[in-house]
Protein backbone atom coordinates (compact mmCIF):
# COMPACT_ATOMS: atom_id res chain seq x y z
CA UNK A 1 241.62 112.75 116.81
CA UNK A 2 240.00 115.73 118.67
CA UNK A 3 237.13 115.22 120.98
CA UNK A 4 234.05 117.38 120.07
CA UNK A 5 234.92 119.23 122.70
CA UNK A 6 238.29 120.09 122.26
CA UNK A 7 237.19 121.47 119.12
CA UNK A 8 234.63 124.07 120.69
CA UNK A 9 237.32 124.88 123.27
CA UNK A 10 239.76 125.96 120.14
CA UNK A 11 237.20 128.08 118.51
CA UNK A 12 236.58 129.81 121.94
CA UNK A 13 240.00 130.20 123.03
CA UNK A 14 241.22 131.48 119.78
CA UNK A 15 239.25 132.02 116.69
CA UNK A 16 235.79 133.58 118.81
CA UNK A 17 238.54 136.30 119.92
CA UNK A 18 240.21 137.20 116.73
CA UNK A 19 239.22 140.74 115.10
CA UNK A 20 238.57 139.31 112.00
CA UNK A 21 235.85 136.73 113.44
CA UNK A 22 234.44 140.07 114.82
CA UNK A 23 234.18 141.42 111.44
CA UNK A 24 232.96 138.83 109.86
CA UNK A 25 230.16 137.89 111.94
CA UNK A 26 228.90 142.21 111.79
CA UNK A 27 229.33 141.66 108.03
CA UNK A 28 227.24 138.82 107.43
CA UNK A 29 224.54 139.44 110.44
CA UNK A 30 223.55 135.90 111.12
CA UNK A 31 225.81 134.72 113.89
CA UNK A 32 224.39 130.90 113.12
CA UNK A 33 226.45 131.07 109.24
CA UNK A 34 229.50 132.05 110.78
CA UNK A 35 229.72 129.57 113.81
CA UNK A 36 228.85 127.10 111.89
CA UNK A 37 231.48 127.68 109.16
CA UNK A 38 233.82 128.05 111.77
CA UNK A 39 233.15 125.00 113.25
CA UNK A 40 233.45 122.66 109.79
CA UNK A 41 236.69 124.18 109.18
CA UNK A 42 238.19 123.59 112.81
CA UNK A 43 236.56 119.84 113.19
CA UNK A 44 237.81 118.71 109.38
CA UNK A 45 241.20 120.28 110.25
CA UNK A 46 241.28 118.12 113.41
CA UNK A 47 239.84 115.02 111.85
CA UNK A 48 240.48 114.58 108.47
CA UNK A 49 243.85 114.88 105.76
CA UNK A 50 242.50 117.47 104.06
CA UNK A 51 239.61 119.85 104.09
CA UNK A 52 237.25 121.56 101.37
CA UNK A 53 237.92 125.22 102.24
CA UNK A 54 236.66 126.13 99.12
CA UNK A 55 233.59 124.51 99.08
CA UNK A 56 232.66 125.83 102.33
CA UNK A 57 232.94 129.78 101.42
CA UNK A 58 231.11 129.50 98.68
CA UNK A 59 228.27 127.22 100.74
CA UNK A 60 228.78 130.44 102.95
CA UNK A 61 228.27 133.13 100.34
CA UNK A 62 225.40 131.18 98.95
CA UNK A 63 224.14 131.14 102.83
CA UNK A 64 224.64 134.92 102.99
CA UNK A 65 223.23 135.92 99.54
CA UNK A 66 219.74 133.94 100.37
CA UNK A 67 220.67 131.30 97.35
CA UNK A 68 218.55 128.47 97.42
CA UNK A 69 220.89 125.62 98.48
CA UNK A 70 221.28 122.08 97.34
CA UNK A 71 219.24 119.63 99.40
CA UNK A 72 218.95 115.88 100.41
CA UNK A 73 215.87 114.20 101.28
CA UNK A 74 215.84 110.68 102.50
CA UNK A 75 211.94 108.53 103.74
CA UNK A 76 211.85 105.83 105.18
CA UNK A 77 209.16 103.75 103.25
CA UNK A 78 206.54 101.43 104.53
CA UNK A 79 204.18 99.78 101.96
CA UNK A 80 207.15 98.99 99.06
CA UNK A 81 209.73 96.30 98.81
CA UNK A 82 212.19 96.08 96.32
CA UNK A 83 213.21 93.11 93.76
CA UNK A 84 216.99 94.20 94.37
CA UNK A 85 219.12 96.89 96.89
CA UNK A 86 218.84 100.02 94.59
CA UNK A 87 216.75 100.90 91.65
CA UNK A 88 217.46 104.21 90.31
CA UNK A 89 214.03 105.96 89.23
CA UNK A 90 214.73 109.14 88.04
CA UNK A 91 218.20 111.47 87.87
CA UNK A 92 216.80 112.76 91.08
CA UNK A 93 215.12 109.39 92.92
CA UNK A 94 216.60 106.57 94.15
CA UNK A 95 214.88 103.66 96.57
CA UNK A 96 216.43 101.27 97.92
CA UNK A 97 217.34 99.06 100.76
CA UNK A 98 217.89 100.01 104.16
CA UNK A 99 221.72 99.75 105.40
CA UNK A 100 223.15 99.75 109.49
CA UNK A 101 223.92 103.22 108.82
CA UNK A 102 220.70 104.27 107.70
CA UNK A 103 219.70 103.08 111.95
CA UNK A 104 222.68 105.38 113.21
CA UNK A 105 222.42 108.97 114.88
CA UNK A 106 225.41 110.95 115.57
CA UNK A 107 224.17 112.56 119.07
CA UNK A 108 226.40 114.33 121.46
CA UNK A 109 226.89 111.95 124.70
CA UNK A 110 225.28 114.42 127.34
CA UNK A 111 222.19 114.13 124.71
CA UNK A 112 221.69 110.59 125.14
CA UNK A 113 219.24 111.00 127.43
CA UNK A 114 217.00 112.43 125.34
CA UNK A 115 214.24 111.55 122.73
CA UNK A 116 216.09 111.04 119.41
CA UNK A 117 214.54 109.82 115.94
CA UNK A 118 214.87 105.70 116.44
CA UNK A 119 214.65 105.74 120.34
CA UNK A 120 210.87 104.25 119.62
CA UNK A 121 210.51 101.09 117.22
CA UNK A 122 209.72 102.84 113.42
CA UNK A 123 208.34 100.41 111.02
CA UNK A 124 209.61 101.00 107.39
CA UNK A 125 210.41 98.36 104.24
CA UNK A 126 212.78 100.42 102.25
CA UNK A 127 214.33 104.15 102.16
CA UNK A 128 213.90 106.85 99.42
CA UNK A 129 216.36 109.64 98.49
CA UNK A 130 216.04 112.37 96.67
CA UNK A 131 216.95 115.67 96.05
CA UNK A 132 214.89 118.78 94.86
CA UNK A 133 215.48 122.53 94.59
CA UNK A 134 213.64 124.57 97.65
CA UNK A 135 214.23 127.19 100.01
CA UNK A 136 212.42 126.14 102.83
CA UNK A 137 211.57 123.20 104.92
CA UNK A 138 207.77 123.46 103.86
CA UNK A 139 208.74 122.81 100.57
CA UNK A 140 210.26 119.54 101.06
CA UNK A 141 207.39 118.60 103.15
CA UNK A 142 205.21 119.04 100.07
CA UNK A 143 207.49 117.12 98.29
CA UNK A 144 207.19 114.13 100.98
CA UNK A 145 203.50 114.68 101.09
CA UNK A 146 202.74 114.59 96.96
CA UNK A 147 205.43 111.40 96.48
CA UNK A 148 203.30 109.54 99.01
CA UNK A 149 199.86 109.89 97.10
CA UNK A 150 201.87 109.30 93.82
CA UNK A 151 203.40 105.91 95.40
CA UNK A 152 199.75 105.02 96.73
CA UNK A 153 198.20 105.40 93.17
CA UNK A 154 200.58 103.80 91.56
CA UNK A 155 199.82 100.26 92.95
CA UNK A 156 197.82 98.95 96.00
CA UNK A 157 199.86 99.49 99.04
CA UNK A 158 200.01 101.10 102.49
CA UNK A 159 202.28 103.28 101.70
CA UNK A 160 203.20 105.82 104.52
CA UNK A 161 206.68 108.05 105.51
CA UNK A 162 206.92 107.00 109.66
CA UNK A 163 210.12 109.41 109.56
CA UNK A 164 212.32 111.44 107.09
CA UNK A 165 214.99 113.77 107.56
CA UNK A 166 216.24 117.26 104.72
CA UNK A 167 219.98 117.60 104.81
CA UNK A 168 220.67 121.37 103.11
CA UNK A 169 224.93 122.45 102.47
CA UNK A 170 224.10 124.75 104.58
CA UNK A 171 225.26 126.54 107.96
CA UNK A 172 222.03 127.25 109.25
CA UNK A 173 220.53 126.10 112.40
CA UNK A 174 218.66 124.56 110.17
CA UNK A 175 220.42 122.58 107.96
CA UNK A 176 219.48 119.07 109.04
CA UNK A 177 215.87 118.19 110.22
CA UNK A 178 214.01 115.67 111.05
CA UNK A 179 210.38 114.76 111.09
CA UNK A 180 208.46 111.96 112.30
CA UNK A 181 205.61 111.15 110.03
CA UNK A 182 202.75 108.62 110.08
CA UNK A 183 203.82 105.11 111.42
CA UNK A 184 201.46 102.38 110.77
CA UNK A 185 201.75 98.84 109.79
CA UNK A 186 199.55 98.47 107.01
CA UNK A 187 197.59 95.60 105.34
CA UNK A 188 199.11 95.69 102.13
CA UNK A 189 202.50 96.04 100.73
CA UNK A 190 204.04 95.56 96.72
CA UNK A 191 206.89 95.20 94.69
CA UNK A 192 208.92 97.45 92.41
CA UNK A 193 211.61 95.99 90.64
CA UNK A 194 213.73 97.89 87.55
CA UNK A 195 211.17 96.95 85.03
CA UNK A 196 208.98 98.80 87.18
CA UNK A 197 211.27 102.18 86.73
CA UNK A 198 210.03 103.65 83.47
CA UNK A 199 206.46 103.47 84.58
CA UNK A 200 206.54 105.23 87.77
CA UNK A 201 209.15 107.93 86.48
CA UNK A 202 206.56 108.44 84.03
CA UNK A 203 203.45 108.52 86.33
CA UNK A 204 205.51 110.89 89.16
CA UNK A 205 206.65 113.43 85.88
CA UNK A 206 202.55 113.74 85.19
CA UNK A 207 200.81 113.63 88.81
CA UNK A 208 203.23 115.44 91.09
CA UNK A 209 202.28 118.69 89.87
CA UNK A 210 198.73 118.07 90.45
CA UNK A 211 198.05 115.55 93.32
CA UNK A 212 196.51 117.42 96.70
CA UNK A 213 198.58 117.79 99.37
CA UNK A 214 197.63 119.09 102.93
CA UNK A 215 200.58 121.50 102.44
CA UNK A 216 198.92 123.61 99.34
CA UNK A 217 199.46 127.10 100.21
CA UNK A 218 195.49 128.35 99.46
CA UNK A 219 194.45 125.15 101.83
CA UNK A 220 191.09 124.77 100.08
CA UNK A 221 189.39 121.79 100.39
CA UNK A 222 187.98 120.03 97.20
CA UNK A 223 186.24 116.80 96.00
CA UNK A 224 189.66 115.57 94.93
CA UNK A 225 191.66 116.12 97.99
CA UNK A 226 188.71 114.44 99.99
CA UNK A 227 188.53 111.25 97.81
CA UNK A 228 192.61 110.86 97.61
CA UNK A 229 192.60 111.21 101.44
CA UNK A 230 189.63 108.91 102.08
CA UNK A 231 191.71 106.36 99.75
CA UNK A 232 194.79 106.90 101.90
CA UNK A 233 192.99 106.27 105.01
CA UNK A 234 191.44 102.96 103.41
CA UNK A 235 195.32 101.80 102.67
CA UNK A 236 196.37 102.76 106.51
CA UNK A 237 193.13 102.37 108.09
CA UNK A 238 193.30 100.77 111.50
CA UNK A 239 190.88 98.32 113.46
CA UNK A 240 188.28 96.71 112.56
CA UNK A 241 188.89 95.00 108.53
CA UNK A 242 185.41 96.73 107.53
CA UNK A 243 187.19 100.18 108.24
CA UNK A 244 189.77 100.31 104.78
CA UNK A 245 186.22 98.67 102.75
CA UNK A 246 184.46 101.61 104.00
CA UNK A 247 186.56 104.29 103.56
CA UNK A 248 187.11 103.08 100.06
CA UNK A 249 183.55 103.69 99.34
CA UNK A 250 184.06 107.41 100.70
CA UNK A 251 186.97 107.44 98.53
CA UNK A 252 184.37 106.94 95.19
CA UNK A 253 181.63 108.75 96.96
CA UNK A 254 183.99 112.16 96.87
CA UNK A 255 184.62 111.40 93.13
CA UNK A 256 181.66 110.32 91.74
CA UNK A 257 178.73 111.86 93.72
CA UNK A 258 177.85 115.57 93.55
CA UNK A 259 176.50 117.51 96.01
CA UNK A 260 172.94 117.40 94.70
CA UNK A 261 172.68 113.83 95.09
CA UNK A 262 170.32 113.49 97.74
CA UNK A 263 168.34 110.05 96.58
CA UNK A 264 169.24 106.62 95.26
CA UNK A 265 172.98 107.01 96.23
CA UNK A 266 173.97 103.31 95.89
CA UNK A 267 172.56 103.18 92.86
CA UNK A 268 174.05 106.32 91.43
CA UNK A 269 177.28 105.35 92.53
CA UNK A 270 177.63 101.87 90.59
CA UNK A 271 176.42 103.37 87.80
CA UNK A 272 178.90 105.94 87.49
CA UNK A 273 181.91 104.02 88.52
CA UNK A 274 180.67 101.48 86.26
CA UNK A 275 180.42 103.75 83.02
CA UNK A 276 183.76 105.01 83.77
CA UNK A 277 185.96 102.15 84.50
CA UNK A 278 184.96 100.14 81.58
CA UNK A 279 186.43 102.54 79.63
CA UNK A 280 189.55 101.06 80.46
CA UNK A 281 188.58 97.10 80.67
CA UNK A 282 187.26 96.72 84.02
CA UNK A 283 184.22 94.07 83.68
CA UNK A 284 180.88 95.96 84.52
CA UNK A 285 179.29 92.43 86.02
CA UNK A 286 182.04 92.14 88.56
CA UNK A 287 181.77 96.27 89.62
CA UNK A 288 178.49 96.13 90.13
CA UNK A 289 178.32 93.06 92.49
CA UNK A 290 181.49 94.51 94.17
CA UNK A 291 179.76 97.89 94.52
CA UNK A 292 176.70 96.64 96.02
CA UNK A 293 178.46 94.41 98.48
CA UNK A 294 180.58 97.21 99.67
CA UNK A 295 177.94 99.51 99.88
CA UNK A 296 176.35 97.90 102.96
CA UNK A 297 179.58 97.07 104.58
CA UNK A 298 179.91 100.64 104.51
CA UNK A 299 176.93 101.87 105.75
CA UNK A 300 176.88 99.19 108.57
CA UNK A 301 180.53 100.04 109.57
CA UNK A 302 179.42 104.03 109.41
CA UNK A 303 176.07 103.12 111.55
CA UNK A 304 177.80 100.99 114.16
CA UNK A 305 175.98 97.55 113.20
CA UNK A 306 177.17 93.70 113.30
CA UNK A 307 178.95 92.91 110.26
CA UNK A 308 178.70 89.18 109.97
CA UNK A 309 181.28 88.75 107.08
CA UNK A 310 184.81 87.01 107.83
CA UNK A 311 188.05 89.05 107.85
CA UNK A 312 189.45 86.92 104.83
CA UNK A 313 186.52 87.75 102.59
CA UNK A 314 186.43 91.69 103.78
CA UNK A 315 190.30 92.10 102.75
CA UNK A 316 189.71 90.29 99.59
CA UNK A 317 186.94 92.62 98.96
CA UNK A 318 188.88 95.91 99.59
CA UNK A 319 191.52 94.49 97.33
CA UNK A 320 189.24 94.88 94.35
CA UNK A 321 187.31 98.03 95.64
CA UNK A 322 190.43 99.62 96.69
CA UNK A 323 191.25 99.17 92.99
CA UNK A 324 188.55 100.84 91.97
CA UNK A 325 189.39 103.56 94.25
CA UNK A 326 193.05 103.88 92.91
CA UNK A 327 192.30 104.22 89.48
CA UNK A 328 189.24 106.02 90.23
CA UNK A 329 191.35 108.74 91.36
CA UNK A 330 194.02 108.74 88.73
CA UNK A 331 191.24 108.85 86.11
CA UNK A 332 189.75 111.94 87.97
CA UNK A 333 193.50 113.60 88.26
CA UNK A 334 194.03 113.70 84.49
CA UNK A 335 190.29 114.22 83.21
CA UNK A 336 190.43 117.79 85.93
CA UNK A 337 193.16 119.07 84.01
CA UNK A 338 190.73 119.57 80.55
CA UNK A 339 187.13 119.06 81.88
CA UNK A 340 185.06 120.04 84.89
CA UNK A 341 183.40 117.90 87.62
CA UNK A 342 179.60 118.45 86.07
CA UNK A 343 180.58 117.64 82.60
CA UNK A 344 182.29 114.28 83.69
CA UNK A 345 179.04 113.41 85.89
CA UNK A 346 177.21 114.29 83.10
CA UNK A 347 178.98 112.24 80.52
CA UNK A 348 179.35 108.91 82.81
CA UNK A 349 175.47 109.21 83.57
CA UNK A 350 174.61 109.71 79.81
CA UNK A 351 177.20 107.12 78.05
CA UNK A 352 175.20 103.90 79.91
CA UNK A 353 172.42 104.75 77.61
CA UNK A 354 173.83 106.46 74.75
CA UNK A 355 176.28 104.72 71.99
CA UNK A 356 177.62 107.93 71.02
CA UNK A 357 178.06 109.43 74.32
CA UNK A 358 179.70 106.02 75.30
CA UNK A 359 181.87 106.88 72.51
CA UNK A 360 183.02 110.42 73.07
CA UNK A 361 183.33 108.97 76.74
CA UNK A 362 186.32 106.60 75.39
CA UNK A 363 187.95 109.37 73.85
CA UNK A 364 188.38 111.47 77.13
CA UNK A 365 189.24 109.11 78.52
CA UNK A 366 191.93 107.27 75.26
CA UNK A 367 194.82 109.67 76.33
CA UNK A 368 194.77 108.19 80.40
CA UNK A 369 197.55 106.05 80.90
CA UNK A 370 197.70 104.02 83.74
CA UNK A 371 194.37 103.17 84.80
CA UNK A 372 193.78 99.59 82.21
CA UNK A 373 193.37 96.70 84.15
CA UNK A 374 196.29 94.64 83.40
């Protein structure tokens, strides 16, 4: 077997020379497609039985005619764990356990010096692949980005991408990258087994083409982006175990408070999350008490003051007001896609004193799946 270098000593001593390589490379204009095509070809002839000759011309026409190429993305996960090795969500999304090779790096030795993707300790439970049609980098990091808030809302966990890596058939410089993400060990972490599946398939098919994303191309900020990243922050929050309590409350204050509200805040605030969650089975006694608790935690943690609670009783608290959070936001997704902010308000202010507003309330909000309290 050829060293790597042997290789790159061939294609300069005899293919780099040739007329033809000459013509090709003036023909096609991007120098990067052709060395790199060169190279496959001379390393699988060196290394391997046969070769895929075909398969690499037309990965170079497709190169050369601007054709959007196919693409693997693969995250490594913190926040999930799995019930077996694989589970197979959709045709295009697979988790699953982490292998040895999933720890590897091919480098080149003179390299090894240098920073590379697992050098530093990186945190992760399980890995997610996929694949999805774009033409550009940015477009997979979108993808990343709007998977993430999906896999947040679809249970409570920290869920975070500390590193993940595109692989495009491709001879561009580009064609493998790498990005280090957000590495955290969070507080929480759950379960998806195949049962599991069906549901999230379902719940990524409806809320990927909606959920915010820092990567939207008019980079407007709204209500909704500021709520779903408040409730990220409370899943990944670090310090103090007041901080993911308090940023939960931001989380609800983005959704449920407009921007007139100048008085009575606390009190608007149960009563809106209150009249909305019941909807879907959430007891109103509970809320409220949870709400009100919260409420100071926040404003204490916010205002720099002694909190006097113990950890124990501040993580079981954001467990139930980081619920209300989570479905709090899914709720909002799917009511924005028929009905505006002020008519929502509206409706969850009138339907605590109205029957038949409380009514009309339930049937906005019959079609929502996802957001009963099991």
């Amino acid at each position: 077997m050829w060293n790597w270098r042997d290789v790159q000593d061939f294609i300069t001593n005899h293919i780099v020379i040739m007329p033809e390589y000459t013509k090709v490379k003036e023909l096609v204009r991007d120098e990067d497609f052709v060395s790199g095509f060169v190279w496959r070809i001379a390393y699988e002839a060196a290394t391997l039985e046969t070769i895929d000759a075909d398969h690499h011309v037309r990965v170079l026409i497709n190169d050369v005619c601007g054709r959007v190429q196919p693409a693997k993305t693969k995250v490594w996960l913190t926040g999930i764990t799995l019930s077996e090795d694989e589970i197979h969500i959709s045709a295009s999304l697979t988790l699953r356990r982490s292998t040895r090779l999933d720890m590897q790096e091919k480098i080149r030795i003179q390299d090894l010096h240098h920073s590379h993707g697992f050098k530093s300790r990186v945190h992760f439970s399980c890995i997610a692949e996929f694949s999805v049609p774009a033409s550009r980098p940015f477009e997979h990091q979108r993808y990343v980005d709007q998977l993430l808030t999906v896999l947040q809302l679809f249970r409570l966990g920290s869920v975070s991408a500390p590193r993940y890596e595109i692989q495009v058939d491709s001879f561009s410089a580009l064609s493998t990258v790498g990005f280090g993400g957000l590495d955290r060990i969070g507080r929480l972490a759950y379960e998806i087994s195949k049962e599991d599946a069906p549901k999230l398939k379902h719940m990524l098919e409806m809320l990927m083409p909606m959920v915010p994303t820092i990567y939207s191309t008019d980079g407007k900020q709204t209500f909704l982006s500021s709520a779903v990243h408040w409730y990220s922050e409370s899943l990944l929050a670090i310090g103090p175990p007041e901080a993911p309590v308090a940023f939960a409350v931001a989380a609800l204050e983005a959704l449920f408070l407009g921007a007139e509200t100048t008085t009575e805040v606390s009190y608007r605030l149960q009563q809106r999350v209150i009249s909305l969650l019941r909807c879907f089975g959430w007891p109103t006694l509970e809320m409220k008490k949870d709400l009100t608790a919260t409420y100071g935690i926040r404003s204490k943690y916010f205002h720099g003051a002694e909190q006097r609670k113990k950890a124990e009783d501040l993580k079981a608290l954001f467990v139930r007001i980081g619920e209300y959070a989570r479905v709090s936001c899914l709720v909002w997704l799917l009511l924005l896609a028929t009905h505006k902010k002020d008519e929502v308000l509206e409706l969850l202010e009138n339907a605590l004193l109205d029957g038949d507003t409380f009514i009309r309330l339930k049937e906005w909000c019959n079609p929502i799946a996802f957001a009963t309290r099991l």
